[in-house]
N, C-alpha and C. Protein backbone atom coordinates (compact mmCIF):
# COMPACT_ATOMS: atom_id res chain seq x y z
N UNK A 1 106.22 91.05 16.46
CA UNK A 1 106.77 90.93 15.15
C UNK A 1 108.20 90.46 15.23
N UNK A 2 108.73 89.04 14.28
CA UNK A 2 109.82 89.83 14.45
C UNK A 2 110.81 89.89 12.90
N UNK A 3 111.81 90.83 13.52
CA UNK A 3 112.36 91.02 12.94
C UNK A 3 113.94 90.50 12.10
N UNK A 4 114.11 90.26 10.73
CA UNK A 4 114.84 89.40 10.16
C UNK A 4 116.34 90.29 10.87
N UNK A 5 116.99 88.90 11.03
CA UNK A 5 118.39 89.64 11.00
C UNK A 5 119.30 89.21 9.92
N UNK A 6 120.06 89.90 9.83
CA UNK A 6 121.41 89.39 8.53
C UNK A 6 122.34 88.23 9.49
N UNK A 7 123.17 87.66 9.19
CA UNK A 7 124.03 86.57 9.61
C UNK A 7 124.86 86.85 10.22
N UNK A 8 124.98 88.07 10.59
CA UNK A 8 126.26 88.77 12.04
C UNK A 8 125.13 89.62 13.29
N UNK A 9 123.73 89.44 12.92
CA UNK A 9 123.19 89.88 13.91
C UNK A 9 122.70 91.13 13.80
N UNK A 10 122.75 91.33 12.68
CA UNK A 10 122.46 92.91 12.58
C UNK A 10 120.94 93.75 11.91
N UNK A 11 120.08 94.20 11.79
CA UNK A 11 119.02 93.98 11.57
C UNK A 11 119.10 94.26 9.91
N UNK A 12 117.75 93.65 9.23
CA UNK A 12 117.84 94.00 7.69
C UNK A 12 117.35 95.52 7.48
N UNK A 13 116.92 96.47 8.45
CA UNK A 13 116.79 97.81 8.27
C UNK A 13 117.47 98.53 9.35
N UNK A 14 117.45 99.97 8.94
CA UNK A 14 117.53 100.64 10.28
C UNK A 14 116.00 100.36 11.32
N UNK A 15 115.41 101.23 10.73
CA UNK A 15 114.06 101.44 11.31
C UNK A 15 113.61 100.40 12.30
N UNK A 16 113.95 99.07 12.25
CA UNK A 16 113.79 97.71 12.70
C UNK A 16 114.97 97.92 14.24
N UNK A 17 115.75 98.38 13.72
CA UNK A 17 116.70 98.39 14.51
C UNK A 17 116.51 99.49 15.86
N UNK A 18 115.99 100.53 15.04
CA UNK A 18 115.53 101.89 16.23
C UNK A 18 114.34 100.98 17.22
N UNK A 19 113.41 100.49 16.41
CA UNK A 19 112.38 99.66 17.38
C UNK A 19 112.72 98.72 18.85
N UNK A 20 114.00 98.28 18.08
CA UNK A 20 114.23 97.01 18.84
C UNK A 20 115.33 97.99 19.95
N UNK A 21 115.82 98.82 19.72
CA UNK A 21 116.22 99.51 20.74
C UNK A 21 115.45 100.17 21.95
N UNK A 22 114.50 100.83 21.47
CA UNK A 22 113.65 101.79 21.79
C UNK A 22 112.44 100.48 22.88
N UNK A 23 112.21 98.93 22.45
CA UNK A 23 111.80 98.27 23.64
C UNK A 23 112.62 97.57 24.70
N UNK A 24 114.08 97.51 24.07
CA UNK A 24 114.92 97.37 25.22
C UNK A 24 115.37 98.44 26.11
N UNK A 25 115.10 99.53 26.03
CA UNK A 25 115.27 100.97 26.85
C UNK A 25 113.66 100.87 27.65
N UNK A 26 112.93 100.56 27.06
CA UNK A 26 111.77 100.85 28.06
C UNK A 26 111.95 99.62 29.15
N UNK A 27 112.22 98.21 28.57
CA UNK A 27 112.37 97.30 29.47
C UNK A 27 113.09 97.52 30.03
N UNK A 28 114.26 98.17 30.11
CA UNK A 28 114.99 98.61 31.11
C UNK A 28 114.34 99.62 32.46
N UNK A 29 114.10 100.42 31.91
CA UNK A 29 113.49 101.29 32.45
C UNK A 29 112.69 100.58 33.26
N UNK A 30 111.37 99.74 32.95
CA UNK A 30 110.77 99.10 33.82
C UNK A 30 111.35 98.46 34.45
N UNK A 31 112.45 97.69 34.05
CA UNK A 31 113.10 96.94 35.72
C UNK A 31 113.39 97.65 36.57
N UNK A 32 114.39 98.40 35.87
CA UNK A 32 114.44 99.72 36.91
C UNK A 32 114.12 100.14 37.90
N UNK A 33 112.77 100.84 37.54
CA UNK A 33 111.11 101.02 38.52
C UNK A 33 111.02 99.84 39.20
N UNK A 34 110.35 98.61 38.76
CA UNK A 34 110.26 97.29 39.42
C UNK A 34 111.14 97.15 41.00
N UNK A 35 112.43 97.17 40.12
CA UNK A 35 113.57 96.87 41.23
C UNK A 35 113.15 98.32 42.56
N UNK A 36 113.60 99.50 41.91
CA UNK A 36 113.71 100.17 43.06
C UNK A 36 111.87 100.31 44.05
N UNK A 37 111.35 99.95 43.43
CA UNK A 37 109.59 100.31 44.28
C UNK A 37 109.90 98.94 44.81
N UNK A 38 110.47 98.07 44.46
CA UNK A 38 110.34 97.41 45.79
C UNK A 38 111.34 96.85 46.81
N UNK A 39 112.55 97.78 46.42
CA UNK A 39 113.39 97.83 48.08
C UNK A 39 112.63 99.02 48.31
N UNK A 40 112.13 99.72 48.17
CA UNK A 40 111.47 101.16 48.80
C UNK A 40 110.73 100.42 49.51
N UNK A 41 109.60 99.70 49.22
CA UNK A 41 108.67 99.07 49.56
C UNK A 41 109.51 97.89 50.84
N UNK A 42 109.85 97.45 50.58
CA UNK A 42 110.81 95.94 51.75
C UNK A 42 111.34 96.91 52.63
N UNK A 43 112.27 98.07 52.58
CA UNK A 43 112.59 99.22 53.59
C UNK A 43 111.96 99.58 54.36
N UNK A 44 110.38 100.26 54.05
CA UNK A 44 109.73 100.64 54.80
C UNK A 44 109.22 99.50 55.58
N UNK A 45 109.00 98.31 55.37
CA UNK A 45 108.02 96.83 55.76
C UNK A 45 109.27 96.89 56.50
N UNK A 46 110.32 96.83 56.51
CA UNK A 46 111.52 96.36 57.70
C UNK A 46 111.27 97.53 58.37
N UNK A 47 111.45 98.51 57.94
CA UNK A 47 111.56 99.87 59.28
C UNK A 47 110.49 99.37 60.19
N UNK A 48 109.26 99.46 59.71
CA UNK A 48 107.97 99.69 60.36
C UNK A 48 107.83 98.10 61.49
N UNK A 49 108.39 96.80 60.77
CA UNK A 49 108.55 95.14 61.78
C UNK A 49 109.77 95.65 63.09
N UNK A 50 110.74 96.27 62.03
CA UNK A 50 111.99 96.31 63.17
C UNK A 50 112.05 97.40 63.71
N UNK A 51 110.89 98.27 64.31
CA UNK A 51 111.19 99.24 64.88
C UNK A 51 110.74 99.11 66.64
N UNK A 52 109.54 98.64 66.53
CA UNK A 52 109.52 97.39 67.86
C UNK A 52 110.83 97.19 68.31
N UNK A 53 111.83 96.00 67.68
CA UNK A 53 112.45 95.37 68.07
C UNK A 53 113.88 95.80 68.28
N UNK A 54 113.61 96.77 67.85
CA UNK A 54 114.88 97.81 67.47
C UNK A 54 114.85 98.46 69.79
N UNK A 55 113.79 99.15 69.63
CA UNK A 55 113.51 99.97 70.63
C UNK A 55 113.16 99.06 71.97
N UNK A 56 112.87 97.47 71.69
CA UNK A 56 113.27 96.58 73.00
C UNK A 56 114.42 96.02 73.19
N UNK A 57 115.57 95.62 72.05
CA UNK A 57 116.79 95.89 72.00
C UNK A 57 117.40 96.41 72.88
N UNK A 58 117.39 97.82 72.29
CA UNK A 58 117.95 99.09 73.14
C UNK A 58 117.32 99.08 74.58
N UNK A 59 116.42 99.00 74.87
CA UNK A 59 116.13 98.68 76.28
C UNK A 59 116.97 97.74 77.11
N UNK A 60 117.01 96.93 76.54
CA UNK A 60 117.76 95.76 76.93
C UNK A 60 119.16 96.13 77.23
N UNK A 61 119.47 96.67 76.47
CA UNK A 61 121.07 96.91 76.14
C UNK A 61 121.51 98.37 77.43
N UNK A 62 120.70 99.33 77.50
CA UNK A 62 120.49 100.49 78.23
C UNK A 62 120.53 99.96 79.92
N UNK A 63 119.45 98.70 80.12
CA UNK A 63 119.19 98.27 81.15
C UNK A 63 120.70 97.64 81.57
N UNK A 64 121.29 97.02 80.64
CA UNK A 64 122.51 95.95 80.85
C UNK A 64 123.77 96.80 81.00
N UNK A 65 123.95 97.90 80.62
CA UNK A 65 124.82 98.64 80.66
C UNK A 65 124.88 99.91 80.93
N UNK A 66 124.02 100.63 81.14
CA UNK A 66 124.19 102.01 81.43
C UNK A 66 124.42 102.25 83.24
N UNK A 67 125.39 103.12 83.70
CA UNK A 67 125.65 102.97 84.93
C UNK A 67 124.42 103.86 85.10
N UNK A 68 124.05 103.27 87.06
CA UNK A 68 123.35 104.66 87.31
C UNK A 68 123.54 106.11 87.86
N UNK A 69 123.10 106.99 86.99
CA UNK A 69 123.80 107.96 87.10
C UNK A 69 123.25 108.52 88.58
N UNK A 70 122.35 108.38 88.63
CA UNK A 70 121.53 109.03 90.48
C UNK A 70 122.48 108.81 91.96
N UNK A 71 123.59 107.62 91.68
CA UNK A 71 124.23 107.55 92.00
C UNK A 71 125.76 109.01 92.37
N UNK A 72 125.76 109.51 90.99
CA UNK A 72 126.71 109.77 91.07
C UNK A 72 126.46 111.06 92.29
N UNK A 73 127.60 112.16 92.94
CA UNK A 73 127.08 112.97 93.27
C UNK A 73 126.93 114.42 92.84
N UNK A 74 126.48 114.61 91.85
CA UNK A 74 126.84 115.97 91.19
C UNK A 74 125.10 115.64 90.40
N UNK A 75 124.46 114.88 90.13
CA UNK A 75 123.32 114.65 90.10
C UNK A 75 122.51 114.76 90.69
N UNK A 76 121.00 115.07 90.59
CA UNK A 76 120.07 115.01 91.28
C UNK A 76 119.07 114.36 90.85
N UNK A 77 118.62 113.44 91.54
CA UNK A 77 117.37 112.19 90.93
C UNK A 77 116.12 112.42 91.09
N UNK A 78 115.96 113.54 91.94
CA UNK A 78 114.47 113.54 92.84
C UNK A 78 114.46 112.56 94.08
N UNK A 79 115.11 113.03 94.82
CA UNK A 79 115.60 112.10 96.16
C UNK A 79 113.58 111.86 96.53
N UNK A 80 113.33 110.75 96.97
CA UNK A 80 111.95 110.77 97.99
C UNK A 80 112.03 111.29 99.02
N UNK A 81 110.41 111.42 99.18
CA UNK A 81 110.98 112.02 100.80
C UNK A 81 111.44 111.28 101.80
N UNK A 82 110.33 110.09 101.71
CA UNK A 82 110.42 109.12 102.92
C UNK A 82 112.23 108.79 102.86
N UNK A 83 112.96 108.94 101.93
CA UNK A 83 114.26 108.51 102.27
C UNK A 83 115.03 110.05 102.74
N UNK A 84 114.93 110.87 102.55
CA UNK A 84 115.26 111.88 102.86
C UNK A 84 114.53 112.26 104.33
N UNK A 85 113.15 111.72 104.79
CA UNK A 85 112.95 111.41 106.25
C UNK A 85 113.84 110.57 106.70
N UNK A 86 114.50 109.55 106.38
CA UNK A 86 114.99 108.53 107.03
C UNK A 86 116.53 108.95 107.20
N UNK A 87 117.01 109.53 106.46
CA UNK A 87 118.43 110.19 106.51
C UNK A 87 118.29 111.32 107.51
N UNK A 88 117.02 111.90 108.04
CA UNK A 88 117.15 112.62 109.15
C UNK A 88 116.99 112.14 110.56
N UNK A 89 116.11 111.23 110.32
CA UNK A 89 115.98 110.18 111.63
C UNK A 89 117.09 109.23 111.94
N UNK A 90 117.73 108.99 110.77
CA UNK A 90 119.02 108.37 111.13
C UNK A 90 120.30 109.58 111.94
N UNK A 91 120.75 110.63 111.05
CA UNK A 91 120.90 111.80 111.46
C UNK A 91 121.30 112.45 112.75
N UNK A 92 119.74 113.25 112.64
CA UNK A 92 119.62 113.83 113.82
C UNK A 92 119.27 113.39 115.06
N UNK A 93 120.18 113.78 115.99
CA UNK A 93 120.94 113.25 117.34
C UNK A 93 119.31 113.02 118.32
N UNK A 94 118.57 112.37 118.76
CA UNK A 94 117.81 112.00 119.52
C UNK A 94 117.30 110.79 120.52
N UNK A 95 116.50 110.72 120.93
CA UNK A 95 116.46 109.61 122.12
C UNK A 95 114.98 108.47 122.10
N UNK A 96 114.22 109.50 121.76
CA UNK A 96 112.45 108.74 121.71
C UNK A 96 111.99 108.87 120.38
N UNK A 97 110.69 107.94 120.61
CA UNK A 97 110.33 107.85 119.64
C UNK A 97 109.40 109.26 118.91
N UNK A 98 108.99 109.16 119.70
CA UNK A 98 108.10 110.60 119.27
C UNK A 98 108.85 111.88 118.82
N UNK A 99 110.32 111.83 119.17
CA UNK A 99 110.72 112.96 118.50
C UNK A 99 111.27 112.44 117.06
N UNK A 100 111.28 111.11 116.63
CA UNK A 100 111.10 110.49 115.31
C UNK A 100 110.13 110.97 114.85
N UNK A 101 108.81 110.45 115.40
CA UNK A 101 107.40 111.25 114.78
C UNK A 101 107.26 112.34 114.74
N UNK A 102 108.19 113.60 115.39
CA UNK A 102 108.44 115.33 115.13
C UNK A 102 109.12 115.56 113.72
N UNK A 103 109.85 115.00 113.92
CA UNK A 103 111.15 114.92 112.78
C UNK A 103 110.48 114.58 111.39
N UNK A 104 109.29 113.22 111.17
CA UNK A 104 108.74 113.03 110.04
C UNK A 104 107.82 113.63 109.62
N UNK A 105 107.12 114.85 110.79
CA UNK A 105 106.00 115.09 110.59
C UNK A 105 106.72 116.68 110.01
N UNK A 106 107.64 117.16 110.31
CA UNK A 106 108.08 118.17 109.98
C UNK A 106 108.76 117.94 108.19
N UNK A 107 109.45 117.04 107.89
CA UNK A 107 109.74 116.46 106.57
C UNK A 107 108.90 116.26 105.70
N UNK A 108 107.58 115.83 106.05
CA UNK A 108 106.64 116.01 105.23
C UNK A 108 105.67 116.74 105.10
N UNK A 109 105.77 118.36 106.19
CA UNK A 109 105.00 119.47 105.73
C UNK A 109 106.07 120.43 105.54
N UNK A 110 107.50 120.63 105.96
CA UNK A 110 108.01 121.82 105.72
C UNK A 110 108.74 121.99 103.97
N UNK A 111 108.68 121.19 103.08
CA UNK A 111 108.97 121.43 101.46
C UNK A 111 110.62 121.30 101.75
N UNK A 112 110.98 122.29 100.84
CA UNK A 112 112.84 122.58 100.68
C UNK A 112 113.10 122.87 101.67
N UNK A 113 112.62 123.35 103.09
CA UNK A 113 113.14 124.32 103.72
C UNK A 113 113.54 123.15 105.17
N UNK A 114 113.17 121.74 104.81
CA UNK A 114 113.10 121.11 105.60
C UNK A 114 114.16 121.17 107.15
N UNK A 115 115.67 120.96 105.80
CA UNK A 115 117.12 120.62 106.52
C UNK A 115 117.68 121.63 107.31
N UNK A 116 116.92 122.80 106.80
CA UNK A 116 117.49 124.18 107.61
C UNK A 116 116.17 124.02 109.06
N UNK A 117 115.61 123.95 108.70
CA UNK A 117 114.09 123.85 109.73
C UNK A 117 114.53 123.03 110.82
N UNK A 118 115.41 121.93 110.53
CA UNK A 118 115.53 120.62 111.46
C UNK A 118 116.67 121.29 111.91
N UNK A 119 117.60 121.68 111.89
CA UNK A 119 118.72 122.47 111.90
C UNK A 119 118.45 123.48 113.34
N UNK A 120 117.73 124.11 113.05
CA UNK A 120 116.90 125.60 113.87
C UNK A 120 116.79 124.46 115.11
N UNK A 121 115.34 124.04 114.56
CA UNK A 121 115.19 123.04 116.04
C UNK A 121 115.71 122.32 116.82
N UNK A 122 117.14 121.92 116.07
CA UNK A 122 118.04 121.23 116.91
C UNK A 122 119.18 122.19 118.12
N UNK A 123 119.21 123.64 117.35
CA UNK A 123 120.02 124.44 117.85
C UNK A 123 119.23 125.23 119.26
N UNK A 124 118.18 124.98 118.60
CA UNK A 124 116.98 126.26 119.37
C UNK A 124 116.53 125.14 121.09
N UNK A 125 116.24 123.91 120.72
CA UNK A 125 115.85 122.83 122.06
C UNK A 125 116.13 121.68 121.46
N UNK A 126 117.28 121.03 120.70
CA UNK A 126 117.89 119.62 120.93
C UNK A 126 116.10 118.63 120.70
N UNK A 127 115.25 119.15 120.20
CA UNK A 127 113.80 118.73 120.16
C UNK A 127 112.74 118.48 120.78
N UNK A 128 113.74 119.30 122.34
CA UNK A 128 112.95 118.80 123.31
C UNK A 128 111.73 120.13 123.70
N UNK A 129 110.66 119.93 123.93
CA UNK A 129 110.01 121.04 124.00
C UNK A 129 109.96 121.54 125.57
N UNK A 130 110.38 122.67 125.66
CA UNK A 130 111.32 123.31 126.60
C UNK A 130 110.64 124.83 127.12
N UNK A 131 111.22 125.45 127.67
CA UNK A 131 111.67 126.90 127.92
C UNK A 131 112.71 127.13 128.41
N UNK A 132 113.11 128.26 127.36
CA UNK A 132 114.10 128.77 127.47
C UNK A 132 115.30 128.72 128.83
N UNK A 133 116.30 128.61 128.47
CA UNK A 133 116.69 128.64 129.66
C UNK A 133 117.76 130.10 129.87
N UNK A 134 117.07 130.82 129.00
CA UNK A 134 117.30 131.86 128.83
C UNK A 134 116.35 132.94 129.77
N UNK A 135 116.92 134.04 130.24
CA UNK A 135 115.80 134.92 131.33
C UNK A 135 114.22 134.98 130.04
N UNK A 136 114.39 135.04 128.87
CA UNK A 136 113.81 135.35 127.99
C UNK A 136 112.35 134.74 127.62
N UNK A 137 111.28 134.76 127.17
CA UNK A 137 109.54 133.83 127.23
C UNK A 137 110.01 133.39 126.00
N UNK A 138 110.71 132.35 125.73
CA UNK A 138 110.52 131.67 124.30
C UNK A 138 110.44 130.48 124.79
N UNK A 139 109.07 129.35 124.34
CA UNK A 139 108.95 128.23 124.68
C UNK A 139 108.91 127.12 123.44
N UNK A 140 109.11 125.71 123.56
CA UNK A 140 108.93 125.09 122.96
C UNK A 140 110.10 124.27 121.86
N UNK A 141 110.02 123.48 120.94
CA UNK A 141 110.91 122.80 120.48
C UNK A 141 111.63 123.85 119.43
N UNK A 142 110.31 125.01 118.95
CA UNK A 142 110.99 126.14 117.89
C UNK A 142 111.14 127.38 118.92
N UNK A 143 110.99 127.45 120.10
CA UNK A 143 111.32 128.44 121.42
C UNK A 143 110.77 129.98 120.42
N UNK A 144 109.21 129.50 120.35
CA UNK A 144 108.68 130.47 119.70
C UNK A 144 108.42 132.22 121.35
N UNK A 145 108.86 132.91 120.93
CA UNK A 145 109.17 134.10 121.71
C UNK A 145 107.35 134.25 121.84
N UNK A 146 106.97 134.32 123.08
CA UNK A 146 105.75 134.58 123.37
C UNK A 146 105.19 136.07 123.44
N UNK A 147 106.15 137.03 123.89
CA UNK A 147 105.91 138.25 124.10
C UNK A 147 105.73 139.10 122.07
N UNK A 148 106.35 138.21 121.15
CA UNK A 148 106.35 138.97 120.65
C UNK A 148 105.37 138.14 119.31
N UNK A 149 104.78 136.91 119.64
CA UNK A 149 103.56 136.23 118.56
C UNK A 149 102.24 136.15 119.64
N UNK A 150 101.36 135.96 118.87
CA UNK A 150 99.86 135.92 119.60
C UNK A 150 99.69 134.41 120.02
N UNK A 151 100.54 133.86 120.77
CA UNK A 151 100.42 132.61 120.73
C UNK A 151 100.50 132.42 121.97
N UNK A 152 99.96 131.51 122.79
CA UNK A 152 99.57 130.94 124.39
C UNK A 152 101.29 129.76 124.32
N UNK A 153 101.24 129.97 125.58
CA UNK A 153 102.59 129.20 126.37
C UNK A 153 102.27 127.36 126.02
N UNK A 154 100.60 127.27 126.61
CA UNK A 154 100.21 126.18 126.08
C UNK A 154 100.74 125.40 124.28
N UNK A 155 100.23 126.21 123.65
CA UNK A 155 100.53 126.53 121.90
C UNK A 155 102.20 126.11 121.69
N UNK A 156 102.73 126.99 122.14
CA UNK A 156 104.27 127.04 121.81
C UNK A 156 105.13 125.59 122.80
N UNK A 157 104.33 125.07 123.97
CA UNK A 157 104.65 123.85 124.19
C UNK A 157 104.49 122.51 123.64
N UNK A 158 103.54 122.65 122.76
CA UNK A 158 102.55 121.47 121.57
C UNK A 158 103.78 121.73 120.54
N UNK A 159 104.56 120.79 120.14
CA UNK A 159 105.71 120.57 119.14
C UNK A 159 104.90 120.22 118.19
N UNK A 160 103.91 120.06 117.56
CA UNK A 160 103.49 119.87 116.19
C UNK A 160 102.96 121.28 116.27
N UNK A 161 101.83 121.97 116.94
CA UNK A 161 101.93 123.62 116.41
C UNK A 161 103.45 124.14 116.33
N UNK A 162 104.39 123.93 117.47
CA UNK A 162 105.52 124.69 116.84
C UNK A 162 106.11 124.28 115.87
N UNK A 163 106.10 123.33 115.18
CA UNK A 163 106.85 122.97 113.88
C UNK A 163 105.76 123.69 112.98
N UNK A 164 104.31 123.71 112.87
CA UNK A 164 103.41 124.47 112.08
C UNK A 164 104.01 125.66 112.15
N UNK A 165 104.22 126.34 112.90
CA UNK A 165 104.70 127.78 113.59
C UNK A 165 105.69 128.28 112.50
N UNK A 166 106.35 127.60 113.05
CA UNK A 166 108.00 127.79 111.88
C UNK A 166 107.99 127.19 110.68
N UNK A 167 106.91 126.60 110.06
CA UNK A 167 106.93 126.43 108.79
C UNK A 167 106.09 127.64 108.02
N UNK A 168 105.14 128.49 108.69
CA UNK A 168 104.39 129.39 108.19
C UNK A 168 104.71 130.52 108.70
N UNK A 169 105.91 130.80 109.38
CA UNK A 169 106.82 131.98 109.98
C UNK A 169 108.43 131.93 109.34
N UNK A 170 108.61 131.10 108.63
CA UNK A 170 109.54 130.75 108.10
C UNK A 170 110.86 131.94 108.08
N UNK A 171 110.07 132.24 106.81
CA UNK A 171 110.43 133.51 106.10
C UNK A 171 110.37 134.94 106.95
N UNK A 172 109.68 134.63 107.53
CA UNK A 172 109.46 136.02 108.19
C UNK A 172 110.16 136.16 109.71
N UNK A 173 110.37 135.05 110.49
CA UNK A 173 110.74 135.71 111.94
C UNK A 173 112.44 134.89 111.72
N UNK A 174 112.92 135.47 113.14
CA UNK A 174 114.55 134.89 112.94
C UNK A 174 114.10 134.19 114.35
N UNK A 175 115.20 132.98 114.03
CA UNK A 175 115.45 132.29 115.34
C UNK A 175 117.06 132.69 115.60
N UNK A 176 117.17 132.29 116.46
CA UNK A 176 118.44 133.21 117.21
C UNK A 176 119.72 131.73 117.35
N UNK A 177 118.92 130.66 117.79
CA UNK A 177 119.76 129.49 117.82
C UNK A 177 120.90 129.10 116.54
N UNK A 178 120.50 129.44 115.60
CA UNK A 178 120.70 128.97 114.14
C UNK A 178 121.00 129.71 113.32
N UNK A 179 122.46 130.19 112.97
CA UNK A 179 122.62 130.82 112.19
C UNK A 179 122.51 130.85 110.57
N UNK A 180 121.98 131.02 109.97
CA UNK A 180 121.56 130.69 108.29
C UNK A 180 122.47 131.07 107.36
N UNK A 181 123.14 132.15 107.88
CA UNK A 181 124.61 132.00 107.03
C UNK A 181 125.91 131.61 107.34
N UNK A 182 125.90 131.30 108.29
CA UNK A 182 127.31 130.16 108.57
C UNK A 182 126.78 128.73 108.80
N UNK A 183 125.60 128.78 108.49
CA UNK A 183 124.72 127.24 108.69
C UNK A 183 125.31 126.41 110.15
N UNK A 184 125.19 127.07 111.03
CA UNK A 184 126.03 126.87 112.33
C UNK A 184 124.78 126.99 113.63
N UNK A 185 125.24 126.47 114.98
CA UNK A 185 124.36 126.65 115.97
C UNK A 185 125.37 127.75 116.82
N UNK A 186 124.78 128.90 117.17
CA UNK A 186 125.35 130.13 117.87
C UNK A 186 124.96 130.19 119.11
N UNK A 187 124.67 128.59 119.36
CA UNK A 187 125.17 128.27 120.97
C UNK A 187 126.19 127.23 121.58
N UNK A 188 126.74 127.00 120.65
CA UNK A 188 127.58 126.04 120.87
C UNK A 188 127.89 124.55 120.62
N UNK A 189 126.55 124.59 120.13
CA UNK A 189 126.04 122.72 120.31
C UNK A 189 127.17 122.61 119.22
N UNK A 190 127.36 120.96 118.98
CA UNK A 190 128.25 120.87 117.97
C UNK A 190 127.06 120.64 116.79
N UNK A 191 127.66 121.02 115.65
CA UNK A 191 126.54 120.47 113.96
C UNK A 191 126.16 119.49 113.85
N UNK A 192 125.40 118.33 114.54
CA UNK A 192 125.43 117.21 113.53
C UNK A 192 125.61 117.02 112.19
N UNK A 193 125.32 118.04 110.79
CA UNK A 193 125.13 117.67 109.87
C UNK A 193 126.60 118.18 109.03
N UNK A 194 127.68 118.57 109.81
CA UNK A 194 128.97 118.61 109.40
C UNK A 194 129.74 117.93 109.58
């Protein structure tokens, strides 16, 4: 419909006038709605395209700049073993090969207890599988005391049972070479690992 106006714009009733208000408030209103449902709508369609690209970005950016911290030393990365074998074979003071193959074979069955383990054996026979040169029956590279384990002279001369030996006696027997609380050899040898 429409409605007459007078010559300044003004309507020829009220009533005409409430109408014509009352559809420019709703049209408002609908733009309104219109407008905001669809940046709501374009927001989410960008979140959901750029969130991919967002998170290979940041990769990118993480990769390009973040120092590594494993580096630092107050960190811990989860060292491997095989490099933590190799820092003992580099290490610890030896001559042949096979006491390389003692050394790795002990690194990869003795757990945490490795560095103290390699430690013992270095203090106890330098790796060499031995007897004592002490009046005393302790034979072997861990100079396992014969008189006082059920174990044959044969046994305690085989350096892979004695590294078995002292990985499953650990806890329980003392070696005498190696002191565990001054982390020291209490025969004199010098530390390698100081």
């Amino acid at each position: 419909m429409n409605y007459k106006r007078n010559k300044n714009g003004t309507f020829k009733s009220r009533s005409q006038w409430r109408k014509q208000q009352e559809r420019k408030t709703l049209e408002g209103k609908y733009r309104l709605t219109m407008t905001l449902t669809s940046l709501v709508f374009a927001l989410i369609l960008g979140f959901a395209v750029q969130s991919d690209t967002y998170t290979i970005e940041n990769t990118h950016v993480a990769q390009a700049f973040s120092p590594n911290l494993c580096e630092l030393n107050y960190i811990d990365c989860g060292v491997k073993e095989e490099s933590k074998v190799e820092k003992a074979i580099r290490e610890i003071p030896h001559e042949s090969v096979e006491t390389e193959n003692r050394i790795k074979y002990l690194y990869e069955n003795a757990g945490d207890n490795a560095d103290a383990m390699a430690h013992t054996i270095y203090c106890e026979s330098m790796w060499n599988s031995i007897k004592s040169h002490l009046p005393e029956e302790s034979y072997g590279i861990a100079q396992i005391h014969i008189p006082s384990h059920d174990v044959t002279i044969a046994q305690a001369l085989d350096p892979y049972f004695s590294i078995d030996f002292m990985i499953a006696n650990w806890s329980d027997d003392i070696w005498y070479g190696f002191d565990r609380d001054t982390d020291s050899c209490t025969n004199g040898l010098p530390e390698y690992w100081k």
